[in-house]
PDB file of N, CA and C in Angstrom:
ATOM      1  N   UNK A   1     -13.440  13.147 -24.397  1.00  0.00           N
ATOM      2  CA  UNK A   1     -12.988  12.062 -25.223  1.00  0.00           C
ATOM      3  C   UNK A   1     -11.465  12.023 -25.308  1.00  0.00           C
ATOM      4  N   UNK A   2     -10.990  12.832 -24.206  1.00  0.00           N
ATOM      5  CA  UNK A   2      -9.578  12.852 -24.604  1.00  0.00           C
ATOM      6  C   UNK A   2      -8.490  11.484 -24.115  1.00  0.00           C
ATOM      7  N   UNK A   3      -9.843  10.477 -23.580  1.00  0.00           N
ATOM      8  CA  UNK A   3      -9.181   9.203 -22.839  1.00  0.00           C
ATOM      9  C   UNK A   3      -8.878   8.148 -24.448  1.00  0.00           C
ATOM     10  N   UNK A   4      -9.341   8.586 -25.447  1.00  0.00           N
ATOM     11  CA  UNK A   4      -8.771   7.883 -26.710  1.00  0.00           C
ATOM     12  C   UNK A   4      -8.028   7.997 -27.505  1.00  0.00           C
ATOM     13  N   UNK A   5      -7.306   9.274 -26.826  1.00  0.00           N
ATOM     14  CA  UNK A   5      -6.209   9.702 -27.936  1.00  0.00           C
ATOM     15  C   UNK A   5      -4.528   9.522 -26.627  1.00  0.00           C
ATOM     16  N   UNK A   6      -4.759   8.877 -25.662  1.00  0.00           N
ATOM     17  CA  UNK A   6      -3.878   8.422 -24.423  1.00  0.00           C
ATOM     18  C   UNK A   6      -3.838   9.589 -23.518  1.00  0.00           C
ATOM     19  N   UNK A   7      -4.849  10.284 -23.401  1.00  0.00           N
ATOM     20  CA  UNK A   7      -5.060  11.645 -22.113  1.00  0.00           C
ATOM     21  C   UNK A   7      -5.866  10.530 -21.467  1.00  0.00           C
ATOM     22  N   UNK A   8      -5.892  10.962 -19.887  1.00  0.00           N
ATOM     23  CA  UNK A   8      -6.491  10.405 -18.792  1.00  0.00           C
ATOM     24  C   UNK A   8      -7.702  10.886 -19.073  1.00  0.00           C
ATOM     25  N   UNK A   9      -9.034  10.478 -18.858  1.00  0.00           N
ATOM     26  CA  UNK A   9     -10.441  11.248 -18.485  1.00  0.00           C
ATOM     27  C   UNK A   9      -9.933  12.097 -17.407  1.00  0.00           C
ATOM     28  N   UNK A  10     -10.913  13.257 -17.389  1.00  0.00           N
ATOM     29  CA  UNK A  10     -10.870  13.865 -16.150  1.00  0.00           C
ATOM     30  C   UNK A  10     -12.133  13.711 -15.425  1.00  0.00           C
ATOM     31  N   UNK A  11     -11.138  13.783 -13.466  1.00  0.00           N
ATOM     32  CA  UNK A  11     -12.232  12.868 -12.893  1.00  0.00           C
ATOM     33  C   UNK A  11     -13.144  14.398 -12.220  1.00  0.00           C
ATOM     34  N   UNK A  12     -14.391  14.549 -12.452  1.00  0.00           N
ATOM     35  CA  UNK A  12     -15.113  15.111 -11.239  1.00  0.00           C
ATOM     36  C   UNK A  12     -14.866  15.415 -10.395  1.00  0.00           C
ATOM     37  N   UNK A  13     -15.023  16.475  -8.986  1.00  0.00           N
ATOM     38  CA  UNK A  13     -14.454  16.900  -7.969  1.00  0.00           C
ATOM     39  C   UNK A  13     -15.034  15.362  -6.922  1.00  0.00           C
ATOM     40  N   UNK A  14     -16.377  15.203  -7.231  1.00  0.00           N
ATOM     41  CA  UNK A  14     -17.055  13.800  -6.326  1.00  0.00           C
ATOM     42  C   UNK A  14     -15.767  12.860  -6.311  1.00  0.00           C
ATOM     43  N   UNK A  15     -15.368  12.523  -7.608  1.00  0.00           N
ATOM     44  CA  UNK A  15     -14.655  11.024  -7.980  1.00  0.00           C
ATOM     45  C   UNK A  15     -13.589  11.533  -7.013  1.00  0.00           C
ATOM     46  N   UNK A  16     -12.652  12.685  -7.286  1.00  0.00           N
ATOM     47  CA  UNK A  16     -11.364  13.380  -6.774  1.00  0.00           C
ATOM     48  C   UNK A  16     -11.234  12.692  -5.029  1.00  0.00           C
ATOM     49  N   UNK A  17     -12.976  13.237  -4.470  1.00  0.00           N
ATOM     50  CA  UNK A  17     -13.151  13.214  -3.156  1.00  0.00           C
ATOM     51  C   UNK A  17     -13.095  11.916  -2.546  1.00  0.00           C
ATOM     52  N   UNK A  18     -13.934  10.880  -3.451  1.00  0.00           N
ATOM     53  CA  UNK A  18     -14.122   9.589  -3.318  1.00  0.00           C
ATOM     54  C   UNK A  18     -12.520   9.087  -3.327  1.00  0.00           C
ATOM     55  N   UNK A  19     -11.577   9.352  -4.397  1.00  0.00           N
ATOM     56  CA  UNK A  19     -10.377   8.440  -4.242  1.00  0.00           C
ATOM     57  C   UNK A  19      -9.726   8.842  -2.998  1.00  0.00           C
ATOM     58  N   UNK A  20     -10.013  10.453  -2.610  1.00  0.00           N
ATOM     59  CA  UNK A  20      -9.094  11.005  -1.457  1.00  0.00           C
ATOM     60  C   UNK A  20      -9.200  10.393  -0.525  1.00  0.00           C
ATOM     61  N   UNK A  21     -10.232   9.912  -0.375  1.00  0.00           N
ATOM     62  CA  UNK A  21     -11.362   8.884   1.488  1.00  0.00           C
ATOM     63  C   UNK A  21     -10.951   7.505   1.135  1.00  0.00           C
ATOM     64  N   UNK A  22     -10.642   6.959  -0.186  1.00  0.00           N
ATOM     65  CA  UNK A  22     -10.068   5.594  -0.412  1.00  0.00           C
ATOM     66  C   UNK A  22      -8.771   5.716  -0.151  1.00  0.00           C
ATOM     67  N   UNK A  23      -8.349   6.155  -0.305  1.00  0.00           N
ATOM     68  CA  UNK A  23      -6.915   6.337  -0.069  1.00  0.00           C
ATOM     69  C   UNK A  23      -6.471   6.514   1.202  1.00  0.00           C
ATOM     70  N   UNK A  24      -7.283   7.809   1.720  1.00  0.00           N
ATOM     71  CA  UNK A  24      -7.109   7.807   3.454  1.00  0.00           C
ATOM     72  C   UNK A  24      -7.327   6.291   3.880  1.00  0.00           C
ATOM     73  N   UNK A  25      -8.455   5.936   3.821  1.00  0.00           N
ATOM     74  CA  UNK A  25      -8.713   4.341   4.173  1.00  0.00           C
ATOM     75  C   UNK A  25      -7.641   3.366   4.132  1.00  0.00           C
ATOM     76  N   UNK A  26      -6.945   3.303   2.967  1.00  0.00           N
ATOM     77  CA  UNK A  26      -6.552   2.148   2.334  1.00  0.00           C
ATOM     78  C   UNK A  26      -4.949   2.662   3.157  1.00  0.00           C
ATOM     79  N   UNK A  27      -4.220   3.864   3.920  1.00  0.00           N
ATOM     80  CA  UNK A  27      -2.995   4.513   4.414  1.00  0.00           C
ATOM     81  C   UNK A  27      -3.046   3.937   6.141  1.00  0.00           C
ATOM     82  N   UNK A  28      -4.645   4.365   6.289  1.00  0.00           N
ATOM     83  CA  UNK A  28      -5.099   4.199   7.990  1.00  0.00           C
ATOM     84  C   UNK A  28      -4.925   2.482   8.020  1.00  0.00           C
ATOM     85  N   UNK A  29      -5.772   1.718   7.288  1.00  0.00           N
ATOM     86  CA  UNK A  29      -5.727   0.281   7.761  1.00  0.00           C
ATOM     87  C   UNK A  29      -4.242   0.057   7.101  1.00  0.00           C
ATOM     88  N   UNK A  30      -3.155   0.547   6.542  1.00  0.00           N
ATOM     89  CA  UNK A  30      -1.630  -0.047   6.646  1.00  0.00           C
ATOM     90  C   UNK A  30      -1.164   0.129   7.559  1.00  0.00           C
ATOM     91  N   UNK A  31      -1.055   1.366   8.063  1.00  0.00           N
ATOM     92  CA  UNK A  31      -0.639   1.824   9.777  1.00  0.00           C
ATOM     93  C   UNK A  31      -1.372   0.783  10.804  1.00  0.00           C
ATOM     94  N   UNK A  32      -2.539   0.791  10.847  1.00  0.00           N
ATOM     95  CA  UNK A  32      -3.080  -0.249  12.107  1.00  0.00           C
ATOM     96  C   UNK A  32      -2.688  -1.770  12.157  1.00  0.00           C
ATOM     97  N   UNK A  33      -2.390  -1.955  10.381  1.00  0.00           N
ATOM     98  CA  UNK A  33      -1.803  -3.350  10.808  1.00  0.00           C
ATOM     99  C   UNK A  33      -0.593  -3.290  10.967  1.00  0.00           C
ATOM    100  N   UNK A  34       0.445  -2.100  10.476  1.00  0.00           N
ATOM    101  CA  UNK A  34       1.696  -2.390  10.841  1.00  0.00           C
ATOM    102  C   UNK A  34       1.997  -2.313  12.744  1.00  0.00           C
ATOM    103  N   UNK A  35       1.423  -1.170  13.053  1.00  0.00           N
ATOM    104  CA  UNK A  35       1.180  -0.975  14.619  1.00  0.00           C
ATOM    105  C   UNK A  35       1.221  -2.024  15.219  1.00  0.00           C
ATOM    106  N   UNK A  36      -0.404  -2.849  15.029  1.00  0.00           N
ATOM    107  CA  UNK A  36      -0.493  -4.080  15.480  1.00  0.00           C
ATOM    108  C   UNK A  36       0.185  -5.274  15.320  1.00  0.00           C
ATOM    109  N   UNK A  37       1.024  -5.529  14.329  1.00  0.00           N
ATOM    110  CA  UNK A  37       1.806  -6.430  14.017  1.00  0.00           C
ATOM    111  C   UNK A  37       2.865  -6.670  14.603  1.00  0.00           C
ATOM    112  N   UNK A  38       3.680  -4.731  14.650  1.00  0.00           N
ATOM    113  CA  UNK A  38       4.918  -4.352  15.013  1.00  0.00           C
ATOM    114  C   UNK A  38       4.908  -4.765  16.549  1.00  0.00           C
ATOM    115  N   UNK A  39       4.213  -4.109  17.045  1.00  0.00           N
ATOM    116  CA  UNK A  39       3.950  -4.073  18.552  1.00  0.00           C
ATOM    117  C   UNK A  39       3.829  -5.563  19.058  1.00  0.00           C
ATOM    118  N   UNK A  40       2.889  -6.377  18.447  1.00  0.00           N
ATOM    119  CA  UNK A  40       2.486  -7.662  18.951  1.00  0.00           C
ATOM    120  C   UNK A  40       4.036  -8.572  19.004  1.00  0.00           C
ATOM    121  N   UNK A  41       4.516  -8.322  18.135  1.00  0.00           N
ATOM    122  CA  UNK A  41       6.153  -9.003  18.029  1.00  0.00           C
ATOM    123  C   UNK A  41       6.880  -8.432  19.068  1.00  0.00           C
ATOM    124  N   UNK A  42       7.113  -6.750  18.642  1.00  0.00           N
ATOM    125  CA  UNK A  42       8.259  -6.427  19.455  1.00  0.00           C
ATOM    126  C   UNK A  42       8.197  -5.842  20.926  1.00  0.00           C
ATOM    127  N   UNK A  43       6.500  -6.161  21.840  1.00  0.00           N
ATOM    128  CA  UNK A  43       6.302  -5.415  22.662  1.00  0.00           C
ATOM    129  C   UNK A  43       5.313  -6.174  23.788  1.00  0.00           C
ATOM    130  N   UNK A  44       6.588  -6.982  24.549  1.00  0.00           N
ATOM    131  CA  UNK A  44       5.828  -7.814  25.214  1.00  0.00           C
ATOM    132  C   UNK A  44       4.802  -7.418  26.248  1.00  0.00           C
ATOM    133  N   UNK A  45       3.452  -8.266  26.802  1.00  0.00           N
ATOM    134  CA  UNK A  45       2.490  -7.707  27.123  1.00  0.00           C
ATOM    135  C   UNK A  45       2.270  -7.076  28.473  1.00  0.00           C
ATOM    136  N   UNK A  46       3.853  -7.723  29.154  1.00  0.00           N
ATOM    137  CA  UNK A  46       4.135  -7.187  30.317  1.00  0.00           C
ATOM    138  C   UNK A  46       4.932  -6.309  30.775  1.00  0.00           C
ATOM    139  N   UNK A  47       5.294  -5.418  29.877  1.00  0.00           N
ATOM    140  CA  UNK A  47       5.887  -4.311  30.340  1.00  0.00           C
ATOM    141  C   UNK A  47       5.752  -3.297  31.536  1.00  0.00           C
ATOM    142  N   UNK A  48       7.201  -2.819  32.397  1.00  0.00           N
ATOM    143  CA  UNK A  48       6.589  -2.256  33.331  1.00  0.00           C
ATOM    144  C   UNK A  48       7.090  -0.996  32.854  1.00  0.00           C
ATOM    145  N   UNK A  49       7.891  -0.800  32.088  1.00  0.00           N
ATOM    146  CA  UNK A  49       8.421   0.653  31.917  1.00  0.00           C
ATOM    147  C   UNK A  49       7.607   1.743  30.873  1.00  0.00           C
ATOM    148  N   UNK A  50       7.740   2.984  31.002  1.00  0.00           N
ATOM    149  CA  UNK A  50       7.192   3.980  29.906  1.00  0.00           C
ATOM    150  C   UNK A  50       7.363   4.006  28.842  1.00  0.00           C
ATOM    151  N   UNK A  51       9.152   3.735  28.842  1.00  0.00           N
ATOM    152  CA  UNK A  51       9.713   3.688  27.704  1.00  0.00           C
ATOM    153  C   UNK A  51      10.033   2.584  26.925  1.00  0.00           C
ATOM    154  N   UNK A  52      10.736   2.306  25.770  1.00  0.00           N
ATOM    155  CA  UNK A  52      10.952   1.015  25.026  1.00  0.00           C
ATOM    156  C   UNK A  52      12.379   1.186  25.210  1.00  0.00           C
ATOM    157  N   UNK A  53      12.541  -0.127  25.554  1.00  0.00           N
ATOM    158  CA  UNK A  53      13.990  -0.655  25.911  1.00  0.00           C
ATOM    159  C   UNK A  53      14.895  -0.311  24.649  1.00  0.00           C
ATOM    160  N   UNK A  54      16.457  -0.877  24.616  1.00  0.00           N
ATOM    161  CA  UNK A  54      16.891  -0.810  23.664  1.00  0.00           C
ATOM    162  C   UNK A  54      16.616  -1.499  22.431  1.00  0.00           C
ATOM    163  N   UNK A  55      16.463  -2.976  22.885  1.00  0.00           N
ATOM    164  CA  UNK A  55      15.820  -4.422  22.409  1.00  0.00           C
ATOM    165  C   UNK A  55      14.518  -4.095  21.556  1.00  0.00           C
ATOM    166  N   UNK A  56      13.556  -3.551  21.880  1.00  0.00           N
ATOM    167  CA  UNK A  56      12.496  -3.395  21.893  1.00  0.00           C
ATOM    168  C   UNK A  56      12.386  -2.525  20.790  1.00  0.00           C
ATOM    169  N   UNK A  57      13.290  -1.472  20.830  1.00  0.00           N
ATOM    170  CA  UNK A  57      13.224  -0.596  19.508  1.00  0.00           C
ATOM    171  C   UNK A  57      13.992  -0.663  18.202  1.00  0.00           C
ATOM    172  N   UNK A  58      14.780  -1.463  18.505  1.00  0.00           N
ATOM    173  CA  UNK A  58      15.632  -2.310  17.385  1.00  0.00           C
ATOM    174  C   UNK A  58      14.475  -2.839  16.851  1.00  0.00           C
ATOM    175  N   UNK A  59      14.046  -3.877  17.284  1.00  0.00           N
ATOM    176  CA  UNK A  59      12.638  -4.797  17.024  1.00  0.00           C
ATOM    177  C   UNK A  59      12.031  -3.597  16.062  1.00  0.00           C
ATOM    178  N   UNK A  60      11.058  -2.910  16.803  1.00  0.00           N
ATOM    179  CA  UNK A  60      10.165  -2.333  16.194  1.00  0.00           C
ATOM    180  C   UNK A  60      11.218  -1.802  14.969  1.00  0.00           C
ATOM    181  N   UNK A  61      12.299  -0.726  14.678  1.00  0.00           N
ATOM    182  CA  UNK A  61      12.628  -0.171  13.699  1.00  0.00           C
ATOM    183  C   UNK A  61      12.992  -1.377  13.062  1.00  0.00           C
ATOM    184  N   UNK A  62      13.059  -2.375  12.603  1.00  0.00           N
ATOM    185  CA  UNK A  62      13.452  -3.809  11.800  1.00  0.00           C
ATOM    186  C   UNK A  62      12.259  -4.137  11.153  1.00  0.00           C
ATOM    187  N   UNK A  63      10.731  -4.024  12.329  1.00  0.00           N
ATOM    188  CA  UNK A  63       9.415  -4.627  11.810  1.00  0.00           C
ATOM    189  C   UNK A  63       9.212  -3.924  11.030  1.00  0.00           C
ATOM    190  N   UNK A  64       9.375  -2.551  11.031  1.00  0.00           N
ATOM    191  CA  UNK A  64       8.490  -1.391  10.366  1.00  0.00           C
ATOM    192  C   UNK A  64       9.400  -1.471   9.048  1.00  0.00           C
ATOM    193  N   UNK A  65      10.686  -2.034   9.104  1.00  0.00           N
ATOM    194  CA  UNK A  65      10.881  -1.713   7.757  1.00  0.00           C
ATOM    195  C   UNK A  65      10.781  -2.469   6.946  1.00  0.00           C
ATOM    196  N   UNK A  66      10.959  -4.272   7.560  1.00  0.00           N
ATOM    197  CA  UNK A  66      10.493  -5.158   6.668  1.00  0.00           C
ATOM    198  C   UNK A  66       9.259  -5.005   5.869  1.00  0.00           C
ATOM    199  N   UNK A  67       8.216  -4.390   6.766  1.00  0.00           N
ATOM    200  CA  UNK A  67       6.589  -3.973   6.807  1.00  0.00           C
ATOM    201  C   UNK A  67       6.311  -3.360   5.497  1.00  0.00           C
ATOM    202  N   UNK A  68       7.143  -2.168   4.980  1.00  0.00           N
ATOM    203  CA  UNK A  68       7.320  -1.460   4.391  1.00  0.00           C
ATOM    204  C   UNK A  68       7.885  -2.051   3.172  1.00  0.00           C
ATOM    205  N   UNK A  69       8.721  -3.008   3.045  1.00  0.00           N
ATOM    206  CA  UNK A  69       9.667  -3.216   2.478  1.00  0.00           C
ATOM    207  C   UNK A  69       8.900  -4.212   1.346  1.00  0.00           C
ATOM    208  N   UNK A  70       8.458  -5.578   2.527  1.00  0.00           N
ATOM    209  CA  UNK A  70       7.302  -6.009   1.796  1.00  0.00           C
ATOM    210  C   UNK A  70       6.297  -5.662   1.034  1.00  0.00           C
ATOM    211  N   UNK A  71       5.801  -4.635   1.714  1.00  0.00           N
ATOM    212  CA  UNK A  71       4.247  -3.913   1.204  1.00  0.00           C
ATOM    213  C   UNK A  71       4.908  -2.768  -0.085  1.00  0.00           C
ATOM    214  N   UNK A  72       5.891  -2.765  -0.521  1.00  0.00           N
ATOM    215  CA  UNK A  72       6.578  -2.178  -1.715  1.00  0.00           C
ATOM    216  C   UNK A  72       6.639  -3.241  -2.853  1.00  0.00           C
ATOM    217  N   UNK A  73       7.226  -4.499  -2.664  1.00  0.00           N
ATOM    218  CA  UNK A  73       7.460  -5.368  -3.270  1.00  0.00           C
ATOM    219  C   UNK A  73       5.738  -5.963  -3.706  1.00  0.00           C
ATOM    220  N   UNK A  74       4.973  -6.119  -2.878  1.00  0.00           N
ATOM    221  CA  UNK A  74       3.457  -6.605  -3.123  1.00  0.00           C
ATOM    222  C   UNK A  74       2.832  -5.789  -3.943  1.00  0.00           C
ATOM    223  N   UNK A  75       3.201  -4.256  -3.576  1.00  0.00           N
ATOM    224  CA  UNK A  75       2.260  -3.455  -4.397  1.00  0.00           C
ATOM    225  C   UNK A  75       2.901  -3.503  -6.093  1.00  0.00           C
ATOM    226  N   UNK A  76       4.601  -3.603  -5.723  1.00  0.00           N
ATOM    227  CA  UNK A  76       4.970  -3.345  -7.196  1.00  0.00           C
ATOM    228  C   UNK A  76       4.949  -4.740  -8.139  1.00  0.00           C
ATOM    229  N   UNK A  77       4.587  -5.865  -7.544  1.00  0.00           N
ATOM    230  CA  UNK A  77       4.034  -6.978  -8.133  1.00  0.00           C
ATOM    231  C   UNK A  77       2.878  -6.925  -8.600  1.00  0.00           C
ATOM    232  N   UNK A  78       1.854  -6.341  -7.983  1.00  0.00           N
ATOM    233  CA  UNK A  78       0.452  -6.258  -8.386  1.00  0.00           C
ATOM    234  C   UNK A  78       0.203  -5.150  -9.989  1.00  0.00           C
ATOM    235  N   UNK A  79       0.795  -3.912  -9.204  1.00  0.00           N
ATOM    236  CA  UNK A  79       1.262  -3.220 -10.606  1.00  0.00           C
ATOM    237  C   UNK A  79       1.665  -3.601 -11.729  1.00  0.00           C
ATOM    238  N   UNK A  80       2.487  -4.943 -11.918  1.00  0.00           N
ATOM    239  CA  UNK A  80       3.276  -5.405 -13.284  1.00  0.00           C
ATOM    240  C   UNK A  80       2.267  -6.438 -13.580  1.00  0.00           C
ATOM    241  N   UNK A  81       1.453  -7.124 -12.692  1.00  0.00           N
ATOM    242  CA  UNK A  81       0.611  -8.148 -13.327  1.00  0.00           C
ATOM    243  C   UNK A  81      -0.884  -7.077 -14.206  1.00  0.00           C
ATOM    244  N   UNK A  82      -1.397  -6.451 -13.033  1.00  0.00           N
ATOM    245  CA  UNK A  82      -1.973  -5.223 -13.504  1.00  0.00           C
ATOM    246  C   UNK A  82      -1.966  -4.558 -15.370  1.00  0.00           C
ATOM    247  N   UNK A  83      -0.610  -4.093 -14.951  1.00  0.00           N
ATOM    248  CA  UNK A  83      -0.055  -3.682 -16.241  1.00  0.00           C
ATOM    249  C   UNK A  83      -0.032  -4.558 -17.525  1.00  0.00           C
ATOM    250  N   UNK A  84       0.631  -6.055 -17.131  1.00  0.00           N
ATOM    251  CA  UNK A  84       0.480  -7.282 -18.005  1.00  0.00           C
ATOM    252  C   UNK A  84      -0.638  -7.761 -19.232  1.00  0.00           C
ATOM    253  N   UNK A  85      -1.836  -7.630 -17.837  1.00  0.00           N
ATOM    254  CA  UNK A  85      -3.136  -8.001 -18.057  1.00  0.00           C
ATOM    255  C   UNK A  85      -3.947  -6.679 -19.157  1.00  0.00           C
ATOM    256  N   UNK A  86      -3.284  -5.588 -18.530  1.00  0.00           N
ATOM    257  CA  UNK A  86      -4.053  -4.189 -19.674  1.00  0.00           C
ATOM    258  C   UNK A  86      -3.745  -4.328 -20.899  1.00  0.00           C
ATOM    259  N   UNK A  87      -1.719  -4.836 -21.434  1.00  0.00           N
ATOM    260  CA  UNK A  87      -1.705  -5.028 -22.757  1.00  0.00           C
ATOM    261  C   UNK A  87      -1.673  -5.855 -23.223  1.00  0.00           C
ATOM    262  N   UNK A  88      -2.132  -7.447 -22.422  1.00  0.00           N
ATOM    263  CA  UNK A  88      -2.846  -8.162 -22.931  1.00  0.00           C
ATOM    264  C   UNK A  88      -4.045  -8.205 -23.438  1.00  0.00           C
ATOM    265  N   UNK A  89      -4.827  -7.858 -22.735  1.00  0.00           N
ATOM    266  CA  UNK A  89      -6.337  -7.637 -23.297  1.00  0.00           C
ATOM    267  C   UNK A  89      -6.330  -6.105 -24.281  1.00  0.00           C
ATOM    268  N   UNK A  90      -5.422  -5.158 -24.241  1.00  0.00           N
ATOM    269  CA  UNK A  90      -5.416  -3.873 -25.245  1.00  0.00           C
ATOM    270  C   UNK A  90      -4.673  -4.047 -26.679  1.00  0.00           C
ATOM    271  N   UNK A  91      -4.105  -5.493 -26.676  1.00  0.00           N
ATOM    272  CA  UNK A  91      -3.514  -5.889 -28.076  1.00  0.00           C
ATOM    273  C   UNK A  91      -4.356  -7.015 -28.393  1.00  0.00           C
ATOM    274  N   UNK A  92      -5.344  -7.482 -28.162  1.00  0.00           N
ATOM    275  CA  UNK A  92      -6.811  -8.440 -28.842  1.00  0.00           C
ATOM    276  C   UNK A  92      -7.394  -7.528 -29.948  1.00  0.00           C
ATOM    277  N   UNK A  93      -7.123  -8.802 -31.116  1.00  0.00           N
ATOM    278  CA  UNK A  93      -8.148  -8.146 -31.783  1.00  0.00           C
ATOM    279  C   UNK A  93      -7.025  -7.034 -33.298  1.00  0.00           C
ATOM    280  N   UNK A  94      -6.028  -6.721 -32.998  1.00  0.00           N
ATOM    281  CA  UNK A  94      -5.231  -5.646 -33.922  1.00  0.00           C
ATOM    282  C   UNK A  94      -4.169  -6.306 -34.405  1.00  0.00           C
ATOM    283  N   UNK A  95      -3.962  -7.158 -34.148  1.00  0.00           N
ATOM    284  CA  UNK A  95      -2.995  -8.237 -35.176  1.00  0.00           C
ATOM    285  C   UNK A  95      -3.438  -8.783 -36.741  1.00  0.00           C
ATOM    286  N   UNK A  96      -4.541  -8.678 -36.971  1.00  0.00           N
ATOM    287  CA  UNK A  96      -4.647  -9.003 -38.157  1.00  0.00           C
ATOM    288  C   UNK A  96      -4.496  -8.088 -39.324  1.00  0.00           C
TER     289      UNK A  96
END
């Protein structure tokens, strides 16, 4: 009961495991779309060389950081609406 006095519940080793595999999940599909994104822009389909040009890696280090940059800004938007919405609905009701 210590989630009513502002302590977190504590989660189960299951729950622990479950967020660890969501999380892996939710890290793996950011990488595959940044990969795929990065690459599809900065890595044309006809390449003959091993390596990435100069061009080419400018590109990619630019995609990956916008990528990043964005996906910071999205997550920390979601967080404040998130947050918004908790002490909106956690101050209903105690005003009177």
């Amino acid at each position: 009961m210590s989630f009513l006095f502002g302590g977190r519940p504590q989660l189960s080793s299951a729950e622990k495991i479950a967020a660890a595999e969501t999380e892996i999940e939710m890290v793996s599909d950011m990488f595959n779309r940044l990969t795929q994104s990065c690459a599809k822009k900065c890595i044309p389909p006809d390449y003959r060389e091993g390596d990435l040009n100069k061009g080419e890696s400018v590109c990619l280090d630019r995609c990956v950081s916008k990528f990043f940059e964005v996906n910071m800004k999205v997550s920390e938007k979601m967080q404040n609406e998130a947050a918004g919405k908790q002490g909106i609905s956690g101050g209903i009701g105690y005003g009177m």
